[in-house]
N, C-alpha and C. Protein backbone atom coordinates (compact mmCIF):
# COMPACT_ATOMS: atom_id res chain seq x y z
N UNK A 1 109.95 73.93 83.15
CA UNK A 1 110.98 73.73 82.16
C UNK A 1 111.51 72.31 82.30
N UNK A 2 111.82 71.66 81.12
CA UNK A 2 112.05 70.16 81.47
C UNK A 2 113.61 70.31 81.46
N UNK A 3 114.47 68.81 81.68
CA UNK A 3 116.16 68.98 81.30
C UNK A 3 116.40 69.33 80.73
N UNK A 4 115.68 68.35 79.68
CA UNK A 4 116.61 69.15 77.97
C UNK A 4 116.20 70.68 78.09
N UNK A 5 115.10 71.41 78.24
CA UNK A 5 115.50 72.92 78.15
C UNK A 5 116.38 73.03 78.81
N UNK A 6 116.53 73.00 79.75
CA UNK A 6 117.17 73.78 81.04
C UNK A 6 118.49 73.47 80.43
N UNK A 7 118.79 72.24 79.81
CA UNK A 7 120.58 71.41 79.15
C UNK A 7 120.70 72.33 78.05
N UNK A 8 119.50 72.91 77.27
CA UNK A 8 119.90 73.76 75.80
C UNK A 8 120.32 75.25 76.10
N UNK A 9 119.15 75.49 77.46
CA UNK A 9 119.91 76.83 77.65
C UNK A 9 120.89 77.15 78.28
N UNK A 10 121.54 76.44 79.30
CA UNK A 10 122.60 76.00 79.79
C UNK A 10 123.91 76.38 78.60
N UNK A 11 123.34 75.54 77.89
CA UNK A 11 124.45 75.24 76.80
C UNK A 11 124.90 76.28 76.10
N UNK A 12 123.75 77.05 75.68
CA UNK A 12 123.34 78.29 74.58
C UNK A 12 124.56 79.28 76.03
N UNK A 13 123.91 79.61 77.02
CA UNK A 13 124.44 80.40 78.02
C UNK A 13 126.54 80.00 77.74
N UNK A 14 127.01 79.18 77.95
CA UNK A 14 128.24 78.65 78.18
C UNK A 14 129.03 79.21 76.84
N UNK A 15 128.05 79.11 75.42
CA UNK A 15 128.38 79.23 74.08
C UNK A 15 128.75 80.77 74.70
N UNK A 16 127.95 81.27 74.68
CA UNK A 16 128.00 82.70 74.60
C UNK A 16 129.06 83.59 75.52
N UNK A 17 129.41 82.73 76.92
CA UNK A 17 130.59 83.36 77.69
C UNK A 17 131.71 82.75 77.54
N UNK A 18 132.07 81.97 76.38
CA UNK A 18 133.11 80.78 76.01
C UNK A 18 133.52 80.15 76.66
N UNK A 19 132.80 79.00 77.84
CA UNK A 19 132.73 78.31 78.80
C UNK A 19 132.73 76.83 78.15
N UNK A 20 132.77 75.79 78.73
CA UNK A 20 133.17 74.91 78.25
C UNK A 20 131.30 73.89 78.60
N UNK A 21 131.01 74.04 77.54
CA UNK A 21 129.53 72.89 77.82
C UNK A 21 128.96 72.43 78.43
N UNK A 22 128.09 72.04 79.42
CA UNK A 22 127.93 71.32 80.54
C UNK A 22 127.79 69.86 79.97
N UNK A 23 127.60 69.04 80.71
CA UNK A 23 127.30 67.68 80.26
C UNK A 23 126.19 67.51 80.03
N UNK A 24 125.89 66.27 78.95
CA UNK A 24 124.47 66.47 78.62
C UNK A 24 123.47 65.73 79.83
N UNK A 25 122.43 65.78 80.24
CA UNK A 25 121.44 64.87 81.02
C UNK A 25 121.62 63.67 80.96
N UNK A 26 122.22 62.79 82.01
CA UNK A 26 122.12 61.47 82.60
C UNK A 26 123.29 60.57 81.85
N UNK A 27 124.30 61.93 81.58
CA UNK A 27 125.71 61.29 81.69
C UNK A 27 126.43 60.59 82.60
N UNK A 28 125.96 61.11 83.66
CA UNK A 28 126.73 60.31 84.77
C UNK A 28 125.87 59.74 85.75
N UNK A 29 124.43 59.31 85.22
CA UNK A 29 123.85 58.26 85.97
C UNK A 29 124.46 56.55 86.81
N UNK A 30 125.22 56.15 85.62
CA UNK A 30 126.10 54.60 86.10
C UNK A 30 127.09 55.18 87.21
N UNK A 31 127.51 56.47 86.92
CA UNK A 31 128.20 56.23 87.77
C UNK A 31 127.84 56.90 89.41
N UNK A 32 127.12 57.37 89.31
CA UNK A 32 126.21 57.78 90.77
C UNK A 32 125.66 56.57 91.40
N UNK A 33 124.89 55.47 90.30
CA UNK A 33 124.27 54.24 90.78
C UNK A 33 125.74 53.82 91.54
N UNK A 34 127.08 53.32 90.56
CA UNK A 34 127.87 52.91 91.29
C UNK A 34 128.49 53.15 92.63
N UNK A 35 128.41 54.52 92.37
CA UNK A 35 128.76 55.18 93.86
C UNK A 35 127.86 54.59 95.14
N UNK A 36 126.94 55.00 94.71
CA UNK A 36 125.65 54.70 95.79
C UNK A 36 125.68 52.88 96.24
N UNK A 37 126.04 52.01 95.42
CA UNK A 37 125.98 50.46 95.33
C UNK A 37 127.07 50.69 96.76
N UNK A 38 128.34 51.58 96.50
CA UNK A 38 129.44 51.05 97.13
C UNK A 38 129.44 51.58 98.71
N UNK A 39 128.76 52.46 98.49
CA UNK A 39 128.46 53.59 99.67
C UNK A 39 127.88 52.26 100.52
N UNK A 40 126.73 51.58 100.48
CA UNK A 40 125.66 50.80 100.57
C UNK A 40 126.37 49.67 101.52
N UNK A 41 127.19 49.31 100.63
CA UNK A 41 128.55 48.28 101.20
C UNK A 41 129.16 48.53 102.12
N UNK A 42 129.45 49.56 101.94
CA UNK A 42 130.62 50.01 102.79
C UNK A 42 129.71 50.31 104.46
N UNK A 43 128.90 50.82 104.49
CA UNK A 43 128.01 51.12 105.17
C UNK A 43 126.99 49.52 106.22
N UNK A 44 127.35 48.83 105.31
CA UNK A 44 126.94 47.19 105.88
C UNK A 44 128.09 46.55 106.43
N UNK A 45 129.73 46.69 105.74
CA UNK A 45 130.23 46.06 106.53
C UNK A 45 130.59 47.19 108.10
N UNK A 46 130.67 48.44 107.79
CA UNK A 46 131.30 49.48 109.37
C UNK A 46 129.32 48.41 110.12
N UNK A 47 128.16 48.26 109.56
CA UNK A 47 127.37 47.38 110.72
C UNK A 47 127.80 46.21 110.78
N UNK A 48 129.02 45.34 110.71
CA UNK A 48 129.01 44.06 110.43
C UNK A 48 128.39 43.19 109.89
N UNK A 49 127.68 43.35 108.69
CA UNK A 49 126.89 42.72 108.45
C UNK A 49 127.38 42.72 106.78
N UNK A 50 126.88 41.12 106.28
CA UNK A 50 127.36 40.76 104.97
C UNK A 50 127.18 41.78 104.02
N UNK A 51 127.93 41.86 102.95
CA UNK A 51 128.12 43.18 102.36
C UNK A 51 127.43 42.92 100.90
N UNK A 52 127.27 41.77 100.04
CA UNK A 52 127.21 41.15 99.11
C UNK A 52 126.04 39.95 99.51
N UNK A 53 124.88 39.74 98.88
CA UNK A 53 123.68 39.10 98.57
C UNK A 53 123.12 38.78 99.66
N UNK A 54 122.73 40.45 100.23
CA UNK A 54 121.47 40.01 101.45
C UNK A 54 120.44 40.33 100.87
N UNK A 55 119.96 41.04 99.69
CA UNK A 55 118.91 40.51 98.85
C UNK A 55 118.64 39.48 98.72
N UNK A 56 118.54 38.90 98.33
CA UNK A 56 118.89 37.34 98.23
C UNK A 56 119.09 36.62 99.37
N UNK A 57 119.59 37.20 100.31
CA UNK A 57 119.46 35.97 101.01
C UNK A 57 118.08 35.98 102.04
N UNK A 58 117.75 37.61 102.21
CA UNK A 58 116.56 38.07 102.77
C UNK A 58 115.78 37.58 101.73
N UNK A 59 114.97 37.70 100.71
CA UNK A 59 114.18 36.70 99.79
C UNK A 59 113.56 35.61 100.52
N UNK A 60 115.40 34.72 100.31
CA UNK A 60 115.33 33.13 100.67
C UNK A 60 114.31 32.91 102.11
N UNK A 61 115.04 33.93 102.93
CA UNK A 61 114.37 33.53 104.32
C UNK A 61 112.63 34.19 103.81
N UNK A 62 112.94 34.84 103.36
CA UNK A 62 110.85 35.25 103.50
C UNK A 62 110.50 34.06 102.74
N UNK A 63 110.56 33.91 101.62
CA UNK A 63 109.95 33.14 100.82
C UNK A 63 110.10 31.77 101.23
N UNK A 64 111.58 31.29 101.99
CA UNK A 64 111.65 29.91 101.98
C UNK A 64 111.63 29.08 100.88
N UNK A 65 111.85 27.19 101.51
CA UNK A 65 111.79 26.53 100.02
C UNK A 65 110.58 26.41 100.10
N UNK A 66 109.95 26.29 98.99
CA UNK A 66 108.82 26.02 98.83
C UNK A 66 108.68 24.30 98.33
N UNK A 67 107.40 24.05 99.21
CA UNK A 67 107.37 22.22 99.32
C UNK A 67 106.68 22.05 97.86
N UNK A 68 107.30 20.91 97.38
CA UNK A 68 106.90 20.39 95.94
C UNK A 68 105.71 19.40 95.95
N UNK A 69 104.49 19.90 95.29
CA UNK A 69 102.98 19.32 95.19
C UNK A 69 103.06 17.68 94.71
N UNK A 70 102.68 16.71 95.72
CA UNK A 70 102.84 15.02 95.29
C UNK A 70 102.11 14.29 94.36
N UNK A 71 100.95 15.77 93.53
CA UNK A 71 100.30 15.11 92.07
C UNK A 71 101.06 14.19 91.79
């Protein structure tokens, strides 16, 4: 059964015991991502460690600058 069934019968079910709707599928995706972003943070600074652009700054160190060709 995919979401949307499972969200229609859900729904159909709630209609019928005069329950109040469920939400539809991937209503509250932004805000789970957000959660999870902050969790992430929060979790880097209790390791001491920078909380904000170690993507990026891990990148920098793998990749390095890269030397410019003297064509």
């Amino acid at each position: 059964m995919s979401v949307t069934q499972q969200y229609l019968l859900d729904t159909y079910r709630a209609r019928q015991h005069g329950e109040a709707a469920p939400p539809a599928p991937g209503t509250h995706d932004w805000q789970i991502v957000r959660e999870w972003r902050d969790h992430r943070r929060f979790r880097a600074v209790l390791a001491e460690r920078p909380a904000q652009g170690r993507i990026r700054r891990a990148l920098h160190r793998w990749l390095g600058p890269r030397p410019r060709s003297t064509r």
